[in-house]
Protein backbone atom coordinates (compact mmCIF):
# COMPACT_ATOMS: atom_id res chain seq x y z
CA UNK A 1 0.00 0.00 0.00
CA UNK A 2 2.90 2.66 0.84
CA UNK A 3 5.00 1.70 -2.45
CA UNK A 4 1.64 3.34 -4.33
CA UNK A 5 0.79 6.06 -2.10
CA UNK A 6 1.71 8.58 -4.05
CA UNK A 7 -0.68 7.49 -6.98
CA UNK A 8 -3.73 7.55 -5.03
CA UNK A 9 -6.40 9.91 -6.13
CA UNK A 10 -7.95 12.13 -3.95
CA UNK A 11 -10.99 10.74 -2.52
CA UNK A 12 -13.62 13.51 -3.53
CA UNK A 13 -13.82 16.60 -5.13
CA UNK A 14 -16.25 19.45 -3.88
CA UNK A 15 -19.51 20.67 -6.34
CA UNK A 16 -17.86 24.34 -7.10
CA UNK A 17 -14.03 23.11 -7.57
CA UNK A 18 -11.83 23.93 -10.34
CA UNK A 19 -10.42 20.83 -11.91
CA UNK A 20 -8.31 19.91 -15.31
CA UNK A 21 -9.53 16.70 -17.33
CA UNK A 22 -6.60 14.74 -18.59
CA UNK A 23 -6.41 14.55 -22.20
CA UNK A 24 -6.66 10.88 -23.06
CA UNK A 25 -6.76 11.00 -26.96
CA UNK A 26 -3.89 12.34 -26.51
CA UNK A 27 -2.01 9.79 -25.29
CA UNK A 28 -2.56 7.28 -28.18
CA UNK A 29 -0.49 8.69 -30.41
CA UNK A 30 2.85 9.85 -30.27
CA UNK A 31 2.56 12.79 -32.52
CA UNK A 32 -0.02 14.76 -31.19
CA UNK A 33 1.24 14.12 -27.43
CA UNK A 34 3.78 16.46 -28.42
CA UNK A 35 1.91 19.16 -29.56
CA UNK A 36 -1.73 18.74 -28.18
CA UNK A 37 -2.41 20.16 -24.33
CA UNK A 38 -2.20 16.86 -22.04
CA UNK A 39 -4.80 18.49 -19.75
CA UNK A 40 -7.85 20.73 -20.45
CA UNK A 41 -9.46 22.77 -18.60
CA UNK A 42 -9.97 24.56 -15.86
CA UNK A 43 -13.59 23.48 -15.74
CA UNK A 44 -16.18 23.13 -12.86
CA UNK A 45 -17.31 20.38 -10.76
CA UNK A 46 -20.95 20.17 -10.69
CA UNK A 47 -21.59 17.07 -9.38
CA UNK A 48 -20.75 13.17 -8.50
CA UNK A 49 -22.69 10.55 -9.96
CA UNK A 50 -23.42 7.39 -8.03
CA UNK A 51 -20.34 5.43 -9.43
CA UNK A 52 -17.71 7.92 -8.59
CA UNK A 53 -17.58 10.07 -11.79
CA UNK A 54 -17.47 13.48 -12.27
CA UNK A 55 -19.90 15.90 -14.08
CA UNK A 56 -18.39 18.98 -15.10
CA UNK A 57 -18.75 22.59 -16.60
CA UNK A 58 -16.94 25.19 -18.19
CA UNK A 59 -16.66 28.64 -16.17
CA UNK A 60 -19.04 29.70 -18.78
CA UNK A 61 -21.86 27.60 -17.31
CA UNK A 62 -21.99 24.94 -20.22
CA UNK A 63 -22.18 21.61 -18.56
CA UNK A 64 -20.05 18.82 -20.60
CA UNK A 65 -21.44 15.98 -22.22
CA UNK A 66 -20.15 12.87 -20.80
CA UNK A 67 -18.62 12.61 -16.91
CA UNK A 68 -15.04 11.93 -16.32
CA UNK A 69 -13.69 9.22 -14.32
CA UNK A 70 -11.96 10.07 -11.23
CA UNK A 71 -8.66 8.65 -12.20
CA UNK A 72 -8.47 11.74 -14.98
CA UNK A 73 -9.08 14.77 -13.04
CA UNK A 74 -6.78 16.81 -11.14
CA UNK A 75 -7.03 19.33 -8.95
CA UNK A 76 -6.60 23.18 -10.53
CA UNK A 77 -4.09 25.27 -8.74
CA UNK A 78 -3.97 28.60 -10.07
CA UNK A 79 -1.18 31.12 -10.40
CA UNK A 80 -2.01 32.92 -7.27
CA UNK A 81 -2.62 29.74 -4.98
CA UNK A 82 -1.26 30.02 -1.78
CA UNK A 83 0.32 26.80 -2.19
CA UNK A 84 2.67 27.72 -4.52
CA UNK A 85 4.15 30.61 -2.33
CA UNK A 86 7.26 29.70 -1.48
CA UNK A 87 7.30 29.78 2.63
CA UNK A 88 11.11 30.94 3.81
CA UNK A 89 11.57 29.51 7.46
CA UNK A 90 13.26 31.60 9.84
CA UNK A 91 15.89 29.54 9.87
CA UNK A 92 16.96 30.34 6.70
CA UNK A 93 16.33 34.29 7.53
CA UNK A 94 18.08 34.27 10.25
CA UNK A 95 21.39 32.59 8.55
CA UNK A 96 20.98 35.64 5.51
CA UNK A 97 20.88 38.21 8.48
CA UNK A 98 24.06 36.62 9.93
CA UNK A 99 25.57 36.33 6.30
CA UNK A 100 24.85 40.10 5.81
CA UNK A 101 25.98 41.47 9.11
CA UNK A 102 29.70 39.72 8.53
CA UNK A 103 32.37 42.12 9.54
CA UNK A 104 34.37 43.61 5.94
CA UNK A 105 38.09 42.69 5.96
CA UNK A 106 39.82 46.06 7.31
CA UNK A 107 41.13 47.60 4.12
CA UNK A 108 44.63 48.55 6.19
CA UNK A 109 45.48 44.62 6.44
CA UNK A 110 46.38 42.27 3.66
CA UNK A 111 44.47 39.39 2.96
CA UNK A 112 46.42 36.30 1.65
CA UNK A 113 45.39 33.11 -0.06
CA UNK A 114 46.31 29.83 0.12
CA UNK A 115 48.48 29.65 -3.00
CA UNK A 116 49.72 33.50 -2.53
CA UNK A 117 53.60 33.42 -0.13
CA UNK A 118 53.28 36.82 1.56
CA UNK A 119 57.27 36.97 1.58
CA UNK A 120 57.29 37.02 -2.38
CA UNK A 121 54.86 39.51 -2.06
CA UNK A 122 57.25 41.48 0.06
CA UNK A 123 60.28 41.37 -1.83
CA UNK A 124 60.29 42.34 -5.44
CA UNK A 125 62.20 39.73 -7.44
């Protein structure tokens, strides 16, 4: 059950939800998978039949012919979703703030490098 947790659907979807349809004709050929949207949508969940499929509508109000199986719709997440914002943990903030606040190198000393012998620096050669 764990090894296919990840491909279980979501049990239900609410009447009023935005949802994308997969595209299934796409998938038989090669060609037009390439080229063709693989979803469609957003449309509108207006209700759950008895067996578990989906009856949906455009945002225009126009209510599709057939239902969709559960297995091809996914959940719409729009540009603005609060899911996608990406949530920086103070952690992180905190270790920019200490990054930031790092004393400069006084300008009066010299700063050497690993490779760099400050005594051929010293005497010209």
């Amino acid at each position: 059950m764990r090894r296919y947790a990840h491909r279980l659907q979501k049990d239900t979807y609410e009447v009023g939800e935005l949802v994308l349809v997969r595209n299934s004709q796409v998938e038989d050929t090669l060609s037009a998978m390439k080229t063709q949207p693989r979803y469609l949508g957003p449309y509108q969940i207006v209700e759950r039949t008895y067996k578990g499929n989906y009856v949906v509508q455009e945002l225009d109000g126009t209510i599709l012919a057939k239902p969709f199986a559960a297995f091809r719709i996914l959940k719409y997440i729009s540009r603005d979703d609060p899911i996608l914002e990406v949530d920086v943990s103070d952690n992180e903030r905190n270790d920019n703030n200490d990054l930031a606040e790092e004393e400069e190198p006084n300008s009066d000393e010299e700063i050497y490098t690993d490779w760099e012998d400050p005594d051929e620096l010293a005497s010209p050669g």
